[in-house]
Protein backbone atom coordinates (compact mmCIF):
# COMPACT_ATOMS: atom_id res chain seq x y z
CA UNK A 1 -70.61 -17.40 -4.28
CA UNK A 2 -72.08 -18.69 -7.98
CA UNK A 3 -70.69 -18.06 -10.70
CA UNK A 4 -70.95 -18.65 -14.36
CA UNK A 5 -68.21 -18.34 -16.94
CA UNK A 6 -69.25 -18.93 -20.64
CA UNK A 7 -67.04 -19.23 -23.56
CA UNK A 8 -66.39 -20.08 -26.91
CA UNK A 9 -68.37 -17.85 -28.76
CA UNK A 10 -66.59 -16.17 -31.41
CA UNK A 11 -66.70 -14.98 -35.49
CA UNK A 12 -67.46 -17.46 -37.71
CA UNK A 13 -69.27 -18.19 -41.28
CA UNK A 14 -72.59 -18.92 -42.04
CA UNK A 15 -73.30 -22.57 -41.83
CA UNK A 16 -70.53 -22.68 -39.55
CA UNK A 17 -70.12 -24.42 -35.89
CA UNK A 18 -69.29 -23.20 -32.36
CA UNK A 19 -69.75 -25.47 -29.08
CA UNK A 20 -70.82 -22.44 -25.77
CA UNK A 21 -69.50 -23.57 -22.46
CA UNK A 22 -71.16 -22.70 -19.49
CA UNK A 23 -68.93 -23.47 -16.42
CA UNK A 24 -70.19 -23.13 -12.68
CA UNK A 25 -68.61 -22.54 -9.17
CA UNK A 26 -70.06 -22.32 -5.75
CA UNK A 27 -73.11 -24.69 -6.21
CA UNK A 28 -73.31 -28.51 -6.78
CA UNK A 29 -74.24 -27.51 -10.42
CA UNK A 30 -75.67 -30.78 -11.21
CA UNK A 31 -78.67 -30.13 -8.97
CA UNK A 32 -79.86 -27.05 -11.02
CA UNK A 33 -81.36 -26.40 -13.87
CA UNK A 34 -79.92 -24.58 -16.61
CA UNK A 35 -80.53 -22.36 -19.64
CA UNK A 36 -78.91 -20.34 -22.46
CA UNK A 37 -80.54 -17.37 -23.54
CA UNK A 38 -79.43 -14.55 -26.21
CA UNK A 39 -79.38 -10.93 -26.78
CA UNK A 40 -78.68 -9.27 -30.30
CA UNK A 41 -78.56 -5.31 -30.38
CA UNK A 42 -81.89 -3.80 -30.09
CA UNK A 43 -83.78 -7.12 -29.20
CA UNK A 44 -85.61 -8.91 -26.46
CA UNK A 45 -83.51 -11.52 -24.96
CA UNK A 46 -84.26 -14.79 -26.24
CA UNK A 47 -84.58 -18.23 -24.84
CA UNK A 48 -82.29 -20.37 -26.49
CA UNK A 49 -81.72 -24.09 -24.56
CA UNK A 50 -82.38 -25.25 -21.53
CA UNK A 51 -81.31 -28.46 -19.83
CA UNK A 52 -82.71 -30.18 -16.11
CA UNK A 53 -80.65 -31.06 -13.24
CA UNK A 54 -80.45 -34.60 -14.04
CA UNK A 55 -80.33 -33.62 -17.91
CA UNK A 56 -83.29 -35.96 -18.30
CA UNK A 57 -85.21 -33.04 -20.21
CA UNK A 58 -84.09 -30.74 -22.51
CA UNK A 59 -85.93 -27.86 -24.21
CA UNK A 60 -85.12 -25.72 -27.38
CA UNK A 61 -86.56 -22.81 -28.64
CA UNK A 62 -88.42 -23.88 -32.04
CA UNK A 63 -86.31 -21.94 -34.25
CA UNK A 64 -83.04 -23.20 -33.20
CA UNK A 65 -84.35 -27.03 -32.97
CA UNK A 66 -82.58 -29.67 -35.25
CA UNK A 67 -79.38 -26.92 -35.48
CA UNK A 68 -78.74 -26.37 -31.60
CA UNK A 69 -77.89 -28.87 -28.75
CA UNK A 70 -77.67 -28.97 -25.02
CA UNK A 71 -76.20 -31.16 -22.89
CA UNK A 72 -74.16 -31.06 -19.40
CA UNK A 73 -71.21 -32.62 -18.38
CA UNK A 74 -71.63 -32.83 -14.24
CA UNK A 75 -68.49 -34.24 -13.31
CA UNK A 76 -67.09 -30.80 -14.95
CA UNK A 77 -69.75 -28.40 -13.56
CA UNK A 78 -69.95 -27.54 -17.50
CA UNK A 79 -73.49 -26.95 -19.73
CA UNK A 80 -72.67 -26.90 -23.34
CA UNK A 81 -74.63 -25.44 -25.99
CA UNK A 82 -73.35 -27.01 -29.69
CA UNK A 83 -74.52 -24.68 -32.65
CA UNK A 84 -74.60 -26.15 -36.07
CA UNK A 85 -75.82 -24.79 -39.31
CA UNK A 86 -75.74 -21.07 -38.10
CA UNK A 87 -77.05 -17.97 -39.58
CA UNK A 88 -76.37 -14.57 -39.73
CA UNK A 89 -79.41 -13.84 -37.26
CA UNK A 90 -78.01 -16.03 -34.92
CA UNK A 91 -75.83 -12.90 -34.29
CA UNK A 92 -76.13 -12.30 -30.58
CA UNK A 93 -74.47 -12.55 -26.99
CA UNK A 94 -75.56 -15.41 -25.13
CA UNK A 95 -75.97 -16.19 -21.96
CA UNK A 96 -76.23 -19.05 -19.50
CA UNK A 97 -78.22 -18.86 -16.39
CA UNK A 98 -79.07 -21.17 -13.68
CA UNK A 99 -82.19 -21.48 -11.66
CA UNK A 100 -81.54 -20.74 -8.10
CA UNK A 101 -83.50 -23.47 -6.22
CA UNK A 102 -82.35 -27.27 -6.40
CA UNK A 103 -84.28 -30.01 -8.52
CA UNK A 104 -86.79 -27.50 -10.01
CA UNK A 105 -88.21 -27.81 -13.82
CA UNK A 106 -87.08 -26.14 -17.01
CA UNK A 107 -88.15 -23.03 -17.98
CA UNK A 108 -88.14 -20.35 -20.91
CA UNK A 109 -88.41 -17.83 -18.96
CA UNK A 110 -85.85 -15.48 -18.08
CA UNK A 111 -87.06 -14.36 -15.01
CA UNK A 112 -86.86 -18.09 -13.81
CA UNK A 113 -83.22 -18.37 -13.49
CA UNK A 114 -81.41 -16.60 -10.92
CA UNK A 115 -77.51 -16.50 -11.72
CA UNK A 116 -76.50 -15.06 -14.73
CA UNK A 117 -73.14 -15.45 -16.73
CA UNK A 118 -71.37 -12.14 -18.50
CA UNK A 119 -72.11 -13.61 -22.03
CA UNK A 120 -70.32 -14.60 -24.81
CA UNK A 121 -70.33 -12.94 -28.31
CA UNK A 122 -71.61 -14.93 -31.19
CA UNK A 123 -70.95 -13.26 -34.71
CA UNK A 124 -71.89 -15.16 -37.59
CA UNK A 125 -70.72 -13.58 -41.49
CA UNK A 126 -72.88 -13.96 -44.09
């Protein structure tokens, strides 16, 4: 059975920092692609980040580029997202999925990735 457990989201200031942990059980993680996406109240989810099996390629959403990193720690069965410079609409929950078949691409779209996380709350004070 897959899982995904993310954490570290919590309250924090404008222009502050948080590092997202996505950790995975029941899969050899490393073979699978990965994403974050968000949801704030009202709103669409959002792609955020998304990282490849072999972490070769990385992809993140325009808006967040230059402030938001992913990367993936293998030996840990971890994805991380690090968050720098936020802002108050960066107010969401996020979410990591993972794409269900081995060795496939990237992708921004939701639909694409087949396990799901609960989400983590990301508040950010003006």
């Amino acid at each position: 059975q897959v899982q995904l457990v993310e954490s570290g989201g919590g309250l924090v200031q404008a222009g502050g920092s948080l590092r997202l942990s996505c950790a995975a059980s029941g899969r050899t993680f490393s073979n699978y692609a990965t994403g974050w996406f968000r949801q704030a109240p009202g709103k669409e989810r959002e792609f955020v980040a998304a990282i490849s099996w072999g972490a070769g390629t990385t992809d993140v959403a325009d808006s967040m580029k230059g402030r938001f990193t992913i990367s993936r720690d293998n030996a840990k069965n971890t994805v991380y997202l690090q968050m720098n410079s936020l802002k108050p609409e960066d107010t969401a929950v996020y979410y990591c999925a993972s794409r269900r078949t081995a060795f496939t691409a990237v992708t921004r779209t939701g639909n694409d990735y087949y396990y799901w996380g609960q989400g983590t709350q990301v508040t950010v004070s003006s």
